[in-house]
C-alpha atoms as a PDB file:
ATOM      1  CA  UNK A   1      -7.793  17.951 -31.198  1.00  0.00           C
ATOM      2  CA  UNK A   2      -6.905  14.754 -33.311  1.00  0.00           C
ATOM      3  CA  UNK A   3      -3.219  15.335 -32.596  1.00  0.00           C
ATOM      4  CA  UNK A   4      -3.949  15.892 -28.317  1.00  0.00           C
ATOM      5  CA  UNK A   5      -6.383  13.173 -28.465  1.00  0.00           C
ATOM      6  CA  UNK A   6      -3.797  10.562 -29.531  1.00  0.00           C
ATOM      7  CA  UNK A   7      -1.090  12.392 -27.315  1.00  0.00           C
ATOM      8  CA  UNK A   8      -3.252  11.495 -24.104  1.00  0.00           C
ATOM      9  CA  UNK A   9      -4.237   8.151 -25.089  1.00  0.00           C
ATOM     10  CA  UNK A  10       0.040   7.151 -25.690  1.00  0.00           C
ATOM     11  CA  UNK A  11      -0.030   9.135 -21.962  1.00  0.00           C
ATOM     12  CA  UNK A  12      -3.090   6.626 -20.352  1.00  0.00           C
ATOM     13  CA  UNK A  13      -1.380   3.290 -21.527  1.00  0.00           C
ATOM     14  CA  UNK A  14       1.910   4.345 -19.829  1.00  0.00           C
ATOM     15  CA  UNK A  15       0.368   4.868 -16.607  1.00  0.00           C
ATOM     16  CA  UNK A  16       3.035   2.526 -15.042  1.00  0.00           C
ATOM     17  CA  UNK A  17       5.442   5.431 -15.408  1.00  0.00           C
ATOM     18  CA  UNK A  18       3.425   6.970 -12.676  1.00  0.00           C
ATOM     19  CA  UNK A  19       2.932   4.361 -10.299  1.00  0.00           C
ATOM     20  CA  UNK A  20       4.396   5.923  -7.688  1.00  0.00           C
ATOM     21  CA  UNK A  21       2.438   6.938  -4.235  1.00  0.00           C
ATOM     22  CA  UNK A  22       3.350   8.645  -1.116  1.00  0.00           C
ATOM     23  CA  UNK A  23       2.603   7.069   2.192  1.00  0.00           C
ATOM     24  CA  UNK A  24       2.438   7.386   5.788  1.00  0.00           C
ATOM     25  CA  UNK A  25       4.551   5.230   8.246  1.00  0.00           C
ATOM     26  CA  UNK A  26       4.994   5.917  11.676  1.00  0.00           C
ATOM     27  CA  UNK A  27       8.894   6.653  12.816  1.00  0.00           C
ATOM     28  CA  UNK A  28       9.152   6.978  16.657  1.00  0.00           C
ATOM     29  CA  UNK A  29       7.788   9.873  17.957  1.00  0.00           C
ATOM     30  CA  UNK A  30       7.070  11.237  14.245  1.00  0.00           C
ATOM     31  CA  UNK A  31       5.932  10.524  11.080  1.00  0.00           C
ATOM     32  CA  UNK A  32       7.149  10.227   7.572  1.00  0.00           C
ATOM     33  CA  UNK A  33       5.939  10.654   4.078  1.00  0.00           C
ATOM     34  CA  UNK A  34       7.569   7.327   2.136  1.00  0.00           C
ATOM     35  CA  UNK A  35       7.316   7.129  -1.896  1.00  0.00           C
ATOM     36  CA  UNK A  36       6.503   4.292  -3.317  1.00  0.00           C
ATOM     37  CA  UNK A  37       7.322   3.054  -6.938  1.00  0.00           C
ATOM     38  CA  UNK A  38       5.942  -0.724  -6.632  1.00  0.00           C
ATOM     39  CA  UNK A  39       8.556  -2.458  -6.111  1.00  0.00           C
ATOM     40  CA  UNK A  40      10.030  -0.602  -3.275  1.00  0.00           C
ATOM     41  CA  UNK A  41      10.376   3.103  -0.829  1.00  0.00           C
ATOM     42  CA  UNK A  42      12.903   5.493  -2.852  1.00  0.00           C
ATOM     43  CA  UNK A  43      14.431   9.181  -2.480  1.00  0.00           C
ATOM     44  CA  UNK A  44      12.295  12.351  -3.211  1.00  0.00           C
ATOM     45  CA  UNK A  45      13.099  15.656  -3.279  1.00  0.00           C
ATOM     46  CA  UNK A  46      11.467  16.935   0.263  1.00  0.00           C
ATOM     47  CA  UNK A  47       9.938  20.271  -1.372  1.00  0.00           C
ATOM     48  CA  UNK A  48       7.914  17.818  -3.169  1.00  0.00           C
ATOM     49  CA  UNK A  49       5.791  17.324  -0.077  1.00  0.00           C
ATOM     50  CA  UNK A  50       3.381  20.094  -0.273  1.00  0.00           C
ATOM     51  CA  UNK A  51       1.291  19.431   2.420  1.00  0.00           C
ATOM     52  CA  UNK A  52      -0.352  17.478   5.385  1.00  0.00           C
ATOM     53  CA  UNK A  53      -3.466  16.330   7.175  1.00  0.00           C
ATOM     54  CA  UNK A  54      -3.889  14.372   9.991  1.00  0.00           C
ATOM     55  CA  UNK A  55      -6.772  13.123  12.276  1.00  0.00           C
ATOM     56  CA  UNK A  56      -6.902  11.529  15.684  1.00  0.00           C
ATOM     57  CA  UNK A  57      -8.266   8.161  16.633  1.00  0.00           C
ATOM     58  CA  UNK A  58     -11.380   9.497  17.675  1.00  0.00           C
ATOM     59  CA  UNK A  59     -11.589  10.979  14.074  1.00  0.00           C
ATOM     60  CA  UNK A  60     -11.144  14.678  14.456  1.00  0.00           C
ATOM     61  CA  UNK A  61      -8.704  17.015  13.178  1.00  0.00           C
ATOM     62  CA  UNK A  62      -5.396  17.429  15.462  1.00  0.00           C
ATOM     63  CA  UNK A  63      -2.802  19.910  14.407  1.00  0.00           C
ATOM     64  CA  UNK A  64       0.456  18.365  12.153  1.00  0.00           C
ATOM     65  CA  UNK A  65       3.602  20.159  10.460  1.00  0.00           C
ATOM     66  CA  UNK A  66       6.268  19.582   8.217  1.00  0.00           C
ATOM     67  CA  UNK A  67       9.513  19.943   9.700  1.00  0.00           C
ATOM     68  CA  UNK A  68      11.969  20.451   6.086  1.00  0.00           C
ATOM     69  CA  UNK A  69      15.035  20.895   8.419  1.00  0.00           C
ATOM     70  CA  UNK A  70      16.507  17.247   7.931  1.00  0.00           C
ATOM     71  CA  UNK A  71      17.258  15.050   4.672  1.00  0.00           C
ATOM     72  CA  UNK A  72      13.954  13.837   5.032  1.00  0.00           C
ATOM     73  CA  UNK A  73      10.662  15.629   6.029  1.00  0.00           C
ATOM     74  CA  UNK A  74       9.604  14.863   9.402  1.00  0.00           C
ATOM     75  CA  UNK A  75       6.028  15.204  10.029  1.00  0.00           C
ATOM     76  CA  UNK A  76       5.063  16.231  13.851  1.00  0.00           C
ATOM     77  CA  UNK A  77       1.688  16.011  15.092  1.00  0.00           C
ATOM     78  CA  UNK A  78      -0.064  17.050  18.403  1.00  0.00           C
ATOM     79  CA  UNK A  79      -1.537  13.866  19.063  1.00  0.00           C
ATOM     80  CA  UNK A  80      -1.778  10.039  17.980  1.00  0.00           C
ATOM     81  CA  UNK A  81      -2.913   9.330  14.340  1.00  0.00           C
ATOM     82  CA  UNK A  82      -5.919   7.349  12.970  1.00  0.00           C
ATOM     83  CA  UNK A  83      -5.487   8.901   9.542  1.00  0.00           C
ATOM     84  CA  UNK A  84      -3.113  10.909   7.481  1.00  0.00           C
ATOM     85  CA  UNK A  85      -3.316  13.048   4.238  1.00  0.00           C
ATOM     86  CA  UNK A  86      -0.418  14.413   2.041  1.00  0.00           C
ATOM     87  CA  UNK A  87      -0.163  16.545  -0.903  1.00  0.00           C
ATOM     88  CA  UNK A  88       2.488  15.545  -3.364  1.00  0.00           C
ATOM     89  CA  UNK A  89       3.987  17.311  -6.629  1.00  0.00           C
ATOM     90  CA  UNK A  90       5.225  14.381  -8.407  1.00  0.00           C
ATOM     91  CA  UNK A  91       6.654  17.113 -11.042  1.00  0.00           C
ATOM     92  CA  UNK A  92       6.529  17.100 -14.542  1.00  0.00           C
ATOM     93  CA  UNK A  93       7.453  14.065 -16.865  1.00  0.00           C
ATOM     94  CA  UNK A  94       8.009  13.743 -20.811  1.00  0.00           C
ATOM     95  CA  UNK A  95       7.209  11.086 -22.905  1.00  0.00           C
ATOM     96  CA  UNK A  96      10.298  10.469 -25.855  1.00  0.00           C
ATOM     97  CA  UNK A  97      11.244   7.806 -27.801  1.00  0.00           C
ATOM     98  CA  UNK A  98      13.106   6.622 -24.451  1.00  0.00           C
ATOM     99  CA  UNK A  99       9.530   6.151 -22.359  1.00  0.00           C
ATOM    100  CA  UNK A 100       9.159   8.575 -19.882  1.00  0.00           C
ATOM    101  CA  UNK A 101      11.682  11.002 -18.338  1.00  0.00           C
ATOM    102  CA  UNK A 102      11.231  13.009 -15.370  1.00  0.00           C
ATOM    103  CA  UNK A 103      12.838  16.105 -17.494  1.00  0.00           C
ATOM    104  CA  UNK A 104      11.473  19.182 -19.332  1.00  0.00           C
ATOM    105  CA  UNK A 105      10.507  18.633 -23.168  1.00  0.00           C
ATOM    106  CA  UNK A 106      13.435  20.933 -24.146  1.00  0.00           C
ATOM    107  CA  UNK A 107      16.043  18.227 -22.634  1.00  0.00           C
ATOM    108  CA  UNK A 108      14.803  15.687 -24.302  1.00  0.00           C
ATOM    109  CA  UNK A 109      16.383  14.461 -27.439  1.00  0.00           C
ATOM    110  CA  UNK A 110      14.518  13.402 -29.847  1.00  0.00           C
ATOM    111  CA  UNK A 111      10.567  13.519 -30.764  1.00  0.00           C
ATOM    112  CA  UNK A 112       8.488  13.944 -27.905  1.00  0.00           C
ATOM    113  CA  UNK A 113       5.141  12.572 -27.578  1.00  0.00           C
ATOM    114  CA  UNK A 114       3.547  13.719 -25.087  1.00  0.00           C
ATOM    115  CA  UNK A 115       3.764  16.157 -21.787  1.00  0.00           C
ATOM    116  CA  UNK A 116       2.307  16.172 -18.378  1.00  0.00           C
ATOM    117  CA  UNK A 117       2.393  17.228 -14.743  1.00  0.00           C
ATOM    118  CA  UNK A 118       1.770  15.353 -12.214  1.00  0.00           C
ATOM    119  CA  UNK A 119       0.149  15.557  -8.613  1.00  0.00           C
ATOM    120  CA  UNK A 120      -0.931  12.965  -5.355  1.00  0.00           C
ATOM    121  CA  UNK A 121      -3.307  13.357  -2.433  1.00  0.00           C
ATOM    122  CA  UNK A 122      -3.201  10.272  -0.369  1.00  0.00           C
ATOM    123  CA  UNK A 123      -4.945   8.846   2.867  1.00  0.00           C
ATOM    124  CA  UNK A 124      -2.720   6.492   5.383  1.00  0.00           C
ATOM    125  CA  UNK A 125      -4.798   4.535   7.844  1.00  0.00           C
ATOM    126  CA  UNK A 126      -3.834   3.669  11.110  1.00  0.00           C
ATOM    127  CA  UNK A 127      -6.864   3.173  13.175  1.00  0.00           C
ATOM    128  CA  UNK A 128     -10.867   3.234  12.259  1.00  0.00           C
ATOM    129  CA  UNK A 129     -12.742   5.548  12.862  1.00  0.00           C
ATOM    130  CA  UNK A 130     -16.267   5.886  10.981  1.00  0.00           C
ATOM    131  CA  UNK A 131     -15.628   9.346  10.665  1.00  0.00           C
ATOM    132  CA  UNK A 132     -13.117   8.201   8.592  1.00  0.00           C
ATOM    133  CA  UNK A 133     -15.876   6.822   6.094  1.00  0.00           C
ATOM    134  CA  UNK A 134     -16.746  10.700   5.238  1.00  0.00           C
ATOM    135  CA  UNK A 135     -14.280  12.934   2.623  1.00  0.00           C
ATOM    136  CA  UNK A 136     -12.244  14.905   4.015  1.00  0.00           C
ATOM    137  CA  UNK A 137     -11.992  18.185   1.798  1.00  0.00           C
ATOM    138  CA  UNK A 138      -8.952  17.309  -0.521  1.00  0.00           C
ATOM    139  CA  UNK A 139      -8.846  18.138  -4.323  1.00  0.00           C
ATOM    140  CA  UNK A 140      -9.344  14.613  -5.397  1.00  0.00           C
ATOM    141  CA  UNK A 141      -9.781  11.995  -2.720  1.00  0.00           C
ATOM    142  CA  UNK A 142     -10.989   8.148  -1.963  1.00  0.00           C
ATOM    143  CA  UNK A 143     -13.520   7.738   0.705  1.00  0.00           C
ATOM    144  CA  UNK A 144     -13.330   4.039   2.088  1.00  0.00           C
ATOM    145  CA  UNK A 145     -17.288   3.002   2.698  1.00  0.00           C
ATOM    146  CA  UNK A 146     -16.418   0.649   5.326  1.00  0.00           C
ATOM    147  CA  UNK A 147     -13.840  -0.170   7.681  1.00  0.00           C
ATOM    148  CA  UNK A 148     -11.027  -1.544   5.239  1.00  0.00           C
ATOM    149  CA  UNK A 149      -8.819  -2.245   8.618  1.00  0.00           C
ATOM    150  CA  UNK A 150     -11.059  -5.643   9.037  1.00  0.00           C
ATOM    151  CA  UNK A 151     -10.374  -7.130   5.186  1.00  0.00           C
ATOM    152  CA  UNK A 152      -8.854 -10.079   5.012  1.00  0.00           C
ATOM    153  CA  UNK A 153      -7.643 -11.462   1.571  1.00  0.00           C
ATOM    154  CA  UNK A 154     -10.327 -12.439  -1.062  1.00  0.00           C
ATOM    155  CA  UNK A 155     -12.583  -9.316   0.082  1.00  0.00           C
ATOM    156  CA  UNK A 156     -13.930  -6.795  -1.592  1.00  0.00           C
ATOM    157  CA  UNK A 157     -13.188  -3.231  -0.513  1.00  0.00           C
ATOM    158  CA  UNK A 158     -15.591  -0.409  -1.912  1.00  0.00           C
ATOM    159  CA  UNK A 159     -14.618   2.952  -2.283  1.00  0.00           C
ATOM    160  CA  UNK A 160     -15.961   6.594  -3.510  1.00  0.00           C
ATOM    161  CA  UNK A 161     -14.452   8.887  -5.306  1.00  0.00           C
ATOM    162  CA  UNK A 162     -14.336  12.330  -5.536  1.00  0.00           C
ATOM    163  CA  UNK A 163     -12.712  15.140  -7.338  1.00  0.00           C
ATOM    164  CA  UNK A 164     -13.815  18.774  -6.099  1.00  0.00           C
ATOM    165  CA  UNK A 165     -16.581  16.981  -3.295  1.00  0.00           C
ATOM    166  CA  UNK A 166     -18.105  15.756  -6.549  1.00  0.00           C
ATOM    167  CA  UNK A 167     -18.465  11.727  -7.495  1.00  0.00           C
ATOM    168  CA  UNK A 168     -15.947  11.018 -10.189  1.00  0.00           C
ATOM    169  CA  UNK A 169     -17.666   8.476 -12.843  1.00  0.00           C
ATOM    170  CA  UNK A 170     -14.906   6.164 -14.945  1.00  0.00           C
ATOM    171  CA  UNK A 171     -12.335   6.216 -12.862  1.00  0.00           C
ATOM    172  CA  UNK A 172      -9.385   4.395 -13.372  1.00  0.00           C
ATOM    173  CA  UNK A 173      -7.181   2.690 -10.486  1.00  0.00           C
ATOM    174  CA  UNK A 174      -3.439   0.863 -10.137  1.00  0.00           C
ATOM    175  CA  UNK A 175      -2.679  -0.595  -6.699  1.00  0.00           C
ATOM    176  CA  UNK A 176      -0.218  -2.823  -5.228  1.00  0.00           C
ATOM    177  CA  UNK A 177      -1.856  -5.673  -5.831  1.00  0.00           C
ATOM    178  CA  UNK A 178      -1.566  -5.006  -9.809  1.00  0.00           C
ATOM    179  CA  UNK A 179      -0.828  -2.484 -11.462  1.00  0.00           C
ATOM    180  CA  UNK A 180      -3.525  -2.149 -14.411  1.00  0.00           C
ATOM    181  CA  UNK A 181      -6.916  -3.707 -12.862  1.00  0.00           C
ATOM    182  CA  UNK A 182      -9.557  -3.727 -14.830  1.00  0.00           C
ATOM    183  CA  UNK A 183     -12.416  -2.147 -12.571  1.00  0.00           C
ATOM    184  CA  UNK A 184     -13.321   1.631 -12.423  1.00  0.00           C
ATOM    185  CA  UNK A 185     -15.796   3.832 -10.877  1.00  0.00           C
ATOM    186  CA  UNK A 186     -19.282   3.539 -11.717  1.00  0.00           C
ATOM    187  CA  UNK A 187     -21.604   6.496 -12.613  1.00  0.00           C
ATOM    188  CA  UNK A 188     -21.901   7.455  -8.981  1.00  0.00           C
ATOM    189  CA  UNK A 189     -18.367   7.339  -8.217  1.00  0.00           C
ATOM    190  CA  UNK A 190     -17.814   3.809  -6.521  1.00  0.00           C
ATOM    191  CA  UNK A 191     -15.793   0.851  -7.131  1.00  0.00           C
ATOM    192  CA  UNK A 192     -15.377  -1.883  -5.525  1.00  0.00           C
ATOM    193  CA  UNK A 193     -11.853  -2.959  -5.033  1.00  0.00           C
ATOM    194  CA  UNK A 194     -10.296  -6.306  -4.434  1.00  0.00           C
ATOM    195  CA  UNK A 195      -8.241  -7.506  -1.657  1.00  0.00           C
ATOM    196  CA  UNK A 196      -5.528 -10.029  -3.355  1.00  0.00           C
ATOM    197  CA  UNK A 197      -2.946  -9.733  -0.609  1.00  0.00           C
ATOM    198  CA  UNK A 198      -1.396  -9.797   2.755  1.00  0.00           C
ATOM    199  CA  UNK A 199       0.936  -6.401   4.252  1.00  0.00           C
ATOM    200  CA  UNK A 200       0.807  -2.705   3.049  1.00  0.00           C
ATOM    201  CA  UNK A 201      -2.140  -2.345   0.409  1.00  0.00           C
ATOM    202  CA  UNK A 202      -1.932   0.528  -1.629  1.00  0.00           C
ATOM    203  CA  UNK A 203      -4.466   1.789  -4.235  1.00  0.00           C
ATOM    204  CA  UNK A 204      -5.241   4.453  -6.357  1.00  0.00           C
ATOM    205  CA  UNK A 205      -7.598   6.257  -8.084  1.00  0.00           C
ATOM    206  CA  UNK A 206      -6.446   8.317 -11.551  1.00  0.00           C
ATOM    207  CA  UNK A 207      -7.750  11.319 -13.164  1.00  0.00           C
ATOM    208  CA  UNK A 208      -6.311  12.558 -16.694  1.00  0.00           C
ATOM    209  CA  UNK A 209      -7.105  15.506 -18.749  1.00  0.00           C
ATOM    210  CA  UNK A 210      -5.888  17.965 -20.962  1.00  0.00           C
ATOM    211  CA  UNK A 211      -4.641  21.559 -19.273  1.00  0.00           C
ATOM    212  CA  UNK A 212      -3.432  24.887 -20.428  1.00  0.00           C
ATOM    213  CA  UNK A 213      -2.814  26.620 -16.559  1.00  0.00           C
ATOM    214  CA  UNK A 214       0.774  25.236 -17.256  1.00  0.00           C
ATOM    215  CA  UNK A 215       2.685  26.300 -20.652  1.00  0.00           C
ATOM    216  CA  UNK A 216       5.396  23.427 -19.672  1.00  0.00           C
ATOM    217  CA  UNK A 217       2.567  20.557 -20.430  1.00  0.00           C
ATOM    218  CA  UNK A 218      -0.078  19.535 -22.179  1.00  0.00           C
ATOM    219  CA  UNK A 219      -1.940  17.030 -19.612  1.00  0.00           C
ATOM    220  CA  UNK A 220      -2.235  17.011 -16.211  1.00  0.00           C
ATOM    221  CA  UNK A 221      -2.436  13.357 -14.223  1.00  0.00           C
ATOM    222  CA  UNK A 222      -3.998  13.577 -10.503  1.00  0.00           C
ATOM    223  CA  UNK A 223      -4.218  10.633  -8.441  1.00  0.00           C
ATOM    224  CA  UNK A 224      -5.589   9.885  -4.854  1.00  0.00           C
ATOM    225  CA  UNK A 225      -4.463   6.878  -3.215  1.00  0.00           C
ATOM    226  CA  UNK A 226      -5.776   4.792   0.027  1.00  0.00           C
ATOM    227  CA  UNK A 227      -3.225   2.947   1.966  1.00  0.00           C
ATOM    228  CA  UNK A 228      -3.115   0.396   4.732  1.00  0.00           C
ATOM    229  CA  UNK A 229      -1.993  -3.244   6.305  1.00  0.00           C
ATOM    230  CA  UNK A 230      -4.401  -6.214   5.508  1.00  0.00           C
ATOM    231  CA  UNK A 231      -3.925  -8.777   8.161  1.00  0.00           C
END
């Protein structure tokens, strides 16, 4: 337990290597799922994209698919958007004396430290609704507890978190503001988050523990992000 122990704490400090997010953004007549590494949108492999919610401006469900037909998934909906969820496999990554390495342990050469797999749910925001202020049934999601549409820079944005419809306590975050904040959930699942800048604001809550489901790994890394424009 030692050995693991040590294994997932070399994992937790390199959380960088995973600070990647998928978002919404409006194309047209469709949608698309963008992933973000910090710094800027890059390529994904489209069956990545598992999956896809979306909900109208008046807050209630309205029917969306993935079309996998083009280079890049287009997501079609039967109405406009206030919010949109995704589910991302963000695949498995290895930690060797090179960092990390979106590989299997048995291509890496050299020792390897540690192994884990790696999922995303994520929320885009469009328009408010105050539906929107209640979860919304994924694995692991951020709840925004008020409108974050009407932040402006130098507010602060609370959130809840839950994994399983349950408040997640100690939660760690990375946004686009910064990319190892200090503040985490408190015992009944809320932060409170910091606005620090103008344009898309991206933030995420993180989840890490040890798994055996998958023989490939020896961790598993789950993250829900919240995304939208501060005016």
């Amino acid at each position: 337990m030692k050995v693991f122990s040590l294994a997932l704490a070399s994992l937790l400090t390199a959380s960088v290597c995973f600070a990647h997010q998928i978002v919404a953004s409006k194309k047209d007549n469709s949608y698309e799922a963008m992933y973000w590494n910090h710094e800027a949108f890059e390529p994904y492999a489209k069956e990545q994209l598992k999956g896809v919610k979306a909900f109208g401006v008046n807050g209630k469900s309205i029917s969306a698919g993935i079309d996998y037909s083009g280079a890049v998934p287009k997501i079609l909906t039967d109405g406009d958007v206030g919010m949109m969820s995704f589910s991302f496999d963000a695949g498995h990554w290895v930690k060797g004396t090179k960092g990390f390495e979106h590989v299997s342990a048995n291509q890496v050469k050299g020792v390897v430290f540690g192994t884990l797999k790696s999922h995303k749910f994520s929320k885009t925001l469009f328009n408010w609704n105050e539906a929107f202020s209640k979860p919304v049934g994924l694995y692991m999601e951020m709840v925004p507890l008020v409108n974050p549409l009407a932040l402006k820079v130098g507010d602060t944005f609370p959130v809840l978190v839950l994994k399983e419809g349950i408040p997640l306590a100690n939660a760690g975050f990375e946004s686009s503001d910064e990319e190892e904040p200090s503040y985490k959930t408190d015992a009944y699942g809320i932060a409170q988050i910091p606005v620090k800048k103008k344009g898309l604001f991206i933030v995420a809550a993180k989840y890490y523990a040890q798994q055996y489901a998958d023989p490939s790994v020896d961790a598993v890394t789950i993250q829900s992000s919240l995304s939208f424009t501060v005016k």
